[in-house]
Protein backbone atom coordinates (compact mmCIF):
# COMPACT_ATOMS: atom_id res chain seq x y z
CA UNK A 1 1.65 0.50 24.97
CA UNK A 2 2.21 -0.04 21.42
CA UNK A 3 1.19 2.87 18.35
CA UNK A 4 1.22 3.08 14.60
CA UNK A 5 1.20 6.55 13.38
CA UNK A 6 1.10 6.95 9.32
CA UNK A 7 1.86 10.22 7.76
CA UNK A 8 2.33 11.38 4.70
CA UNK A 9 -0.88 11.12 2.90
CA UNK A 10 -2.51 13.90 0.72
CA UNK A 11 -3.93 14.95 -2.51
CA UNK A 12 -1.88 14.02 -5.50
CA UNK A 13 -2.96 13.88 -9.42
CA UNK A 14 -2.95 10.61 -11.75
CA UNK A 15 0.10 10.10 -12.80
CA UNK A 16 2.17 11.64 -9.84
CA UNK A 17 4.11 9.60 -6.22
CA UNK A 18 3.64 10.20 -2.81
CA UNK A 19 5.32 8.34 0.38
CA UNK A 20 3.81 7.55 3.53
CA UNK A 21 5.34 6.52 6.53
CA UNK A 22 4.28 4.58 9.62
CA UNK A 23 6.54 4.89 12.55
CA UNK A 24 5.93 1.83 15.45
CA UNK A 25 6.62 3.18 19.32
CA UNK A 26 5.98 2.76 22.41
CA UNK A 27 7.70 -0.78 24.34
CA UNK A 28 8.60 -2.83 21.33
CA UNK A 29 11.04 -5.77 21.94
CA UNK A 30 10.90 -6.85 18.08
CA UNK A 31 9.14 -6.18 15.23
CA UNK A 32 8.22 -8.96 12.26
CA UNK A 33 6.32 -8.57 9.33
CA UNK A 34 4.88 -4.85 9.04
CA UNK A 35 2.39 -4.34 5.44
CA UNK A 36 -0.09 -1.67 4.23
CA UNK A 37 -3.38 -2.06 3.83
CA UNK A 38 -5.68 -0.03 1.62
CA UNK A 39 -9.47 0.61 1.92
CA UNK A 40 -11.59 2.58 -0.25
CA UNK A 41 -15.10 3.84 0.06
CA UNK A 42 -17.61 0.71 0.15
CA UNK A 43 -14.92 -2.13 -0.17
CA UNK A 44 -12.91 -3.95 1.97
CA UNK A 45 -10.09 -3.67 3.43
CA UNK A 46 -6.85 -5.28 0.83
CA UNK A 47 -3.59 -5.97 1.88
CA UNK A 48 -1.27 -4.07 -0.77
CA UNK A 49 2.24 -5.21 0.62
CA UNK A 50 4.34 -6.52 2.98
CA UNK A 51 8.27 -6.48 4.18
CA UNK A 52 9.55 -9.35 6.71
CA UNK A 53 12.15 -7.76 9.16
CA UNK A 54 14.68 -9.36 7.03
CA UNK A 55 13.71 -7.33 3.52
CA UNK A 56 11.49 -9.70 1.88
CA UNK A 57 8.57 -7.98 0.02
CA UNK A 58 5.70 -9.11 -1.22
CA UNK A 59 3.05 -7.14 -3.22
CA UNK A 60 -0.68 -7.35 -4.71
CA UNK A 61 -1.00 -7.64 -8.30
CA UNK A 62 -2.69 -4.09 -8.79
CA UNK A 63 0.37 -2.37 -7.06
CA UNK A 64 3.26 -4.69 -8.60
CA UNK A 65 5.78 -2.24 -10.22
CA UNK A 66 4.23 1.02 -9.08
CA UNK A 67 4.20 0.75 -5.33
CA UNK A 68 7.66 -0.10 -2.96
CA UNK A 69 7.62 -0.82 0.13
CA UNK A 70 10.82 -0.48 2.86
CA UNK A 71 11.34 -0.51 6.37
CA UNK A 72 13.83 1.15 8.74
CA UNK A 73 14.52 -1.42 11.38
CA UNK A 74 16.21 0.86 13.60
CA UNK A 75 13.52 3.71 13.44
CA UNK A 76 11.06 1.32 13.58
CA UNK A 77 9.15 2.85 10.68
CA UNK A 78 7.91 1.43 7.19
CA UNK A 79 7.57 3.77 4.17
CA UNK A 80 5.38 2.96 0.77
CA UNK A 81 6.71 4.71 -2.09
CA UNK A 82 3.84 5.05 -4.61
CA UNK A 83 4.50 5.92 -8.02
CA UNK A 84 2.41 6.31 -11.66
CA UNK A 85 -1.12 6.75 -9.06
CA UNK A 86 -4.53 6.21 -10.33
CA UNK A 87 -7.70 7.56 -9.70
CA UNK A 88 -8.62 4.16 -8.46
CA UNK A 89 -5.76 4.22 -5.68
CA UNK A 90 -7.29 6.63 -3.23
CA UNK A 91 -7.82 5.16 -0.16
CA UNK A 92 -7.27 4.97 3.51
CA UNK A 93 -3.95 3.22 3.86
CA UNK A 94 -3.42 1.72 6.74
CA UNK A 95 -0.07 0.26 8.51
CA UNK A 96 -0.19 -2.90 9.99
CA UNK A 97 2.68 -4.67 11.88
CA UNK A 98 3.64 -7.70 14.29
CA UNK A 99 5.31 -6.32 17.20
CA UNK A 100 6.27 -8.58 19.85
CA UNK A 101 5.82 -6.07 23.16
CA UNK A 102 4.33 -6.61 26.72
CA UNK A 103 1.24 -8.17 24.12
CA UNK A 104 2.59 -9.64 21.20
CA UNK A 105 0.37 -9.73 18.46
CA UNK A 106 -0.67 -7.42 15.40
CA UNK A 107 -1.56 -3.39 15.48
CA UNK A 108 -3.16 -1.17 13.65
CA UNK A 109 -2.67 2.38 12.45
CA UNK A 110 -5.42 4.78 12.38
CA UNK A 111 -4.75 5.22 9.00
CA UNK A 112 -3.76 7.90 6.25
CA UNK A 113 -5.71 9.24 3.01
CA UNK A 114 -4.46 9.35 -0.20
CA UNK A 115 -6.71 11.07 -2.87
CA UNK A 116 -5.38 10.73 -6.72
CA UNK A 117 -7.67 13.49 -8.82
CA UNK A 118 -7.94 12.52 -12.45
């Protein structure tokens, strides 16, 4: 069986980083694209950004040049380095990831909250 576990979220003010983490375990034969999502109170659920097993990122416009994303192929885990926060970034963020196990197919993380105070 497959899991997603994010850590690393908290309570940060405007203006200041924080990096979360989601670590993949469990029988995992290979993993492709893995991406956080975000979801704030009352809206839905956006895709923020997105790393192919080979490096490639991708990100939305409202994180482009404040948010990285990286991945640790051999740990399995993806990190989001988010700089220069705004009020308007807290969220849940969730992990997301294409893992080709005993089901191949896409998994979730529970999710993390981040909270930026102004």
């Amino acid at each position: 069986q497959v899991q997603l576990v994010e850590s690393g979220g908290g309570l940060v003010q405007a203006g200041g980083s924080l990096r979360v983490s989601c670590a993949a375990s469990g029988s995992i034969s290979s993993i492709n694209v893995m991406g956080w999502y975000r979801q704030a109170p009352g809206k839905q659920r956006e895709l923020i950004a997105t790393i192919t097993s080979g490096g490639s990122t991708n990100y939305a416009d409202s994180v482009k040049g404040r948010f990285t994303i990286s991945r640790d192929n051999a740990k399995n885990t993806v990190y989001l380095q988010m700089n220069s926060l705004k009020p308007e970034d807290t969220s849940v963020y969730y992990c997301n990831a294409v893992i080709r196990s005993t089901y191949t197919g896409s998994y979730w993380g529970k999710g993390t909250l981040v909270t930026v105070s102004s």
